[in-house]
Protein backbone atom coordinates (compact mmCIF):
# COMPACT_ATOMS: atom_id res chain seq x y z
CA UNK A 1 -54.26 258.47 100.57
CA UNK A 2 -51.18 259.38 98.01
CA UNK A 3 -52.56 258.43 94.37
CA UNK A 4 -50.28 258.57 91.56
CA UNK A 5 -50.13 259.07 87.69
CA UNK A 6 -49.33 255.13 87.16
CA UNK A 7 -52.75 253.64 88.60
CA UNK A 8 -55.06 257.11 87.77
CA UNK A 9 -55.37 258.86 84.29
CA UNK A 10 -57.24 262.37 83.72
CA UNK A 11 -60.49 261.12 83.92
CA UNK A 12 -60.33 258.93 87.14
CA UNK A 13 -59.79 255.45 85.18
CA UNK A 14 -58.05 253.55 87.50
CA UNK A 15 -55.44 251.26 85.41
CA UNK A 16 -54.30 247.79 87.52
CA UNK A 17 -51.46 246.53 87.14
CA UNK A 18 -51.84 242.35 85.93
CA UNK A 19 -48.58 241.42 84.63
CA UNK A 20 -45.54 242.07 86.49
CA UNK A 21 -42.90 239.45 86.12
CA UNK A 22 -41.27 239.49 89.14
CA UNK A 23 -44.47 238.90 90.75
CA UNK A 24 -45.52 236.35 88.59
CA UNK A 25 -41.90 234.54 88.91
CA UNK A 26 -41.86 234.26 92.44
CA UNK A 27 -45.92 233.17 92.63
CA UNK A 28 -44.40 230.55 89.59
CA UNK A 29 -42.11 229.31 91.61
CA UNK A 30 -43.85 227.96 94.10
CA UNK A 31 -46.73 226.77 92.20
CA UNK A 32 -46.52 223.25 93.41
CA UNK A 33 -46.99 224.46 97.47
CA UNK A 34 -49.50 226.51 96.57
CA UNK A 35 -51.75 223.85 94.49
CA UNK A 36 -54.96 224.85 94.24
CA UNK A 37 -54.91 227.85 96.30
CA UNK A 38 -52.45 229.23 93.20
CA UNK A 39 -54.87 231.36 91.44
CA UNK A 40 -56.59 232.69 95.07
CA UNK A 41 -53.28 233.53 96.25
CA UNK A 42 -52.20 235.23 92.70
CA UNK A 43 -55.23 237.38 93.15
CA UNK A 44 -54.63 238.09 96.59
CA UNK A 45 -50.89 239.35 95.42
CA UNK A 46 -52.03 241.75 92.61
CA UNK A 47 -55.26 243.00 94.59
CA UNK A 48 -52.48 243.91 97.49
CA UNK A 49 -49.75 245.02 95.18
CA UNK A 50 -52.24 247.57 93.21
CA UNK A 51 -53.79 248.81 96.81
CA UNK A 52 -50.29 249.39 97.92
CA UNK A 53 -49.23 251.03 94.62
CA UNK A 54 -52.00 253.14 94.87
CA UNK A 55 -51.48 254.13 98.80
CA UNK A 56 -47.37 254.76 98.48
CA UNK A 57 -45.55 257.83 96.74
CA UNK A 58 -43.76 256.76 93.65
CA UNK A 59 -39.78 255.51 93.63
CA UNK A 60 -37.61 254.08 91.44
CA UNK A 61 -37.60 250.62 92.72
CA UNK A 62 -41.60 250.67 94.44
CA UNK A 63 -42.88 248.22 92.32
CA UNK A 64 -39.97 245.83 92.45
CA UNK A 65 -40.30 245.84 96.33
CA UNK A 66 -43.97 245.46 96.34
CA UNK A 67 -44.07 242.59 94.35
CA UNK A 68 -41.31 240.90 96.20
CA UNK A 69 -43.37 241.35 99.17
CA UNK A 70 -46.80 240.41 97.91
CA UNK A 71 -45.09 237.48 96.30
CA UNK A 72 -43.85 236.14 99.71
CA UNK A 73 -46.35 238.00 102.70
CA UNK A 74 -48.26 234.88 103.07
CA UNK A 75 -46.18 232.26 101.65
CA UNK A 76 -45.09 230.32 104.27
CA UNK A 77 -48.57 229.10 105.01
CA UNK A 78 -47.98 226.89 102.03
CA UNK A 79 -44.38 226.42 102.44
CA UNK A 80 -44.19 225.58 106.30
CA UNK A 81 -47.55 224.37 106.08
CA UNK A 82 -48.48 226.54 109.37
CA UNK A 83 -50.44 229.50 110.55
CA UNK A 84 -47.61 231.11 112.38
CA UNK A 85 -46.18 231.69 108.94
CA UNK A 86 -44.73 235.93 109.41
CA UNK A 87 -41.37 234.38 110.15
CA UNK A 88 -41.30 231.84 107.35
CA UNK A 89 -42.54 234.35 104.81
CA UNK A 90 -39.69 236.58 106.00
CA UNK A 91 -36.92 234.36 105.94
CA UNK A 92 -38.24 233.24 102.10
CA UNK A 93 -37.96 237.08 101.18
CA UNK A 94 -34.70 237.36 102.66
CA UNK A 95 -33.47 233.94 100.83
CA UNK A 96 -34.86 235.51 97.20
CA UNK A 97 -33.49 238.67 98.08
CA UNK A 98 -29.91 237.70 98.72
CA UNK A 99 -29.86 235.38 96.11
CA UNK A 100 -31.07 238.09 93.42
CA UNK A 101 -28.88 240.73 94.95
CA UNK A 102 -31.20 242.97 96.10
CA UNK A 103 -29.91 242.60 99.77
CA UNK A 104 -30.25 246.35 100.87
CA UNK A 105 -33.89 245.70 100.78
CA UNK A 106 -34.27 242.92 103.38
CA UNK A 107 -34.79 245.12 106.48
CA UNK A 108 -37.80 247.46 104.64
CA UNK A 109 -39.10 243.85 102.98
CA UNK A 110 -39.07 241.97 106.02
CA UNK A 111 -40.96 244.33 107.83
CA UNK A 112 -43.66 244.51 105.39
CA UNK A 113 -44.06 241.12 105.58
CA UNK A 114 -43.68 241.08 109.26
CA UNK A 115 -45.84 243.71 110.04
CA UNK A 116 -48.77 243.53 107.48
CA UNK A 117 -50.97 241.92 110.36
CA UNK A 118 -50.48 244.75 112.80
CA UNK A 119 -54.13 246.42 113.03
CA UNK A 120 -52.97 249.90 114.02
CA UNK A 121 -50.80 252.15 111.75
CA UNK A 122 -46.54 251.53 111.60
CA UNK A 123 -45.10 254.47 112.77
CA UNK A 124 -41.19 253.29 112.95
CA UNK A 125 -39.95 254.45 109.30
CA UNK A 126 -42.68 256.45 107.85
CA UNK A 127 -41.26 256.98 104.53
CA UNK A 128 -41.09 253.26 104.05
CA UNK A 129 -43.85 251.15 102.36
CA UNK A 130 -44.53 249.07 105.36
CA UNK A 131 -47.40 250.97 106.08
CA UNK A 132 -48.90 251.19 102.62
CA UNK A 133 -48.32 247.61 102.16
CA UNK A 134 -49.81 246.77 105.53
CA UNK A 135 -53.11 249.07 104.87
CA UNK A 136 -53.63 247.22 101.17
CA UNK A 137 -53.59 243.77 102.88
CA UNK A 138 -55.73 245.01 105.78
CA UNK A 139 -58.41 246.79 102.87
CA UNK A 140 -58.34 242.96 100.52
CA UNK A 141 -58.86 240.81 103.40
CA UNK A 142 -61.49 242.94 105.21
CA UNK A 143 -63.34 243.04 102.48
CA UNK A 144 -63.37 239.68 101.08
């Protein structure tokens, strides 16, 4: 497990991260689908978004991605109202990103989102953060 400067200081203080604003746009946005499950879900977000932060190797534009994805990974539960929501989640990443023009990111995004289920490790594009992203959702749900 990479850690990095931005989440661990000299004496092993681990600092989370609590406000990003894209993160907190995109969650704001959709506020009225979400309901009551707003503040779970928000939680959810920044418990996956500092676990992922945490497990990938810094980049210029990390935390921007993460949060996109976090923001939108299980979205579509609320938004499609289903339980077969990868797809829907996806295709709301892929709407955001185009519109904020950010498309380069789609393919690595969507398979974040499409893959953060899969129970063994993603092997395809190992210097992606699918598989960071995909072992902080698997660590927050599996221990909730």
């Amino acid at each position: 497990m990479a850690r990095n400067s931005e989440s661990v200081t000299e004496d092993s203080t681990v600092n989370l991260l609590s406000d990003v604003p894209t993160l907190d746009a995109l969650l704001q946005s959709h506020v009225a689908e979400l309901g009551g499950d707003f503040t779970g879900y928000r939680n959810h977000a920044y418990r996956v978004l500092n676990l992922c932060v945490d497990f990938s190797a810094d980049s210029p534009s990390r935390l921007e991605k993460i949060a996109v994805a976090a923001a939108f990974h299980d979205m579509g539960i609320w938004t499609d109202k289903t339980f077969d929501y990868l797809r829907p989640s996806a295709a709301l990443a892929t709407t955001y990103l185009r519109d904020s023009g950010n498309e380069t990111w789609t393919t690595e995004i969507g398979e974040m989102i499409l893959e953060h289920h899969k129970v063994s490790s993603y092997r395809r594009n190992t210097g992606s953060l699918v598989e960071p992203f995909r072992r902080a959702d698997w660590v927050d749900v599996s221990r909730a």
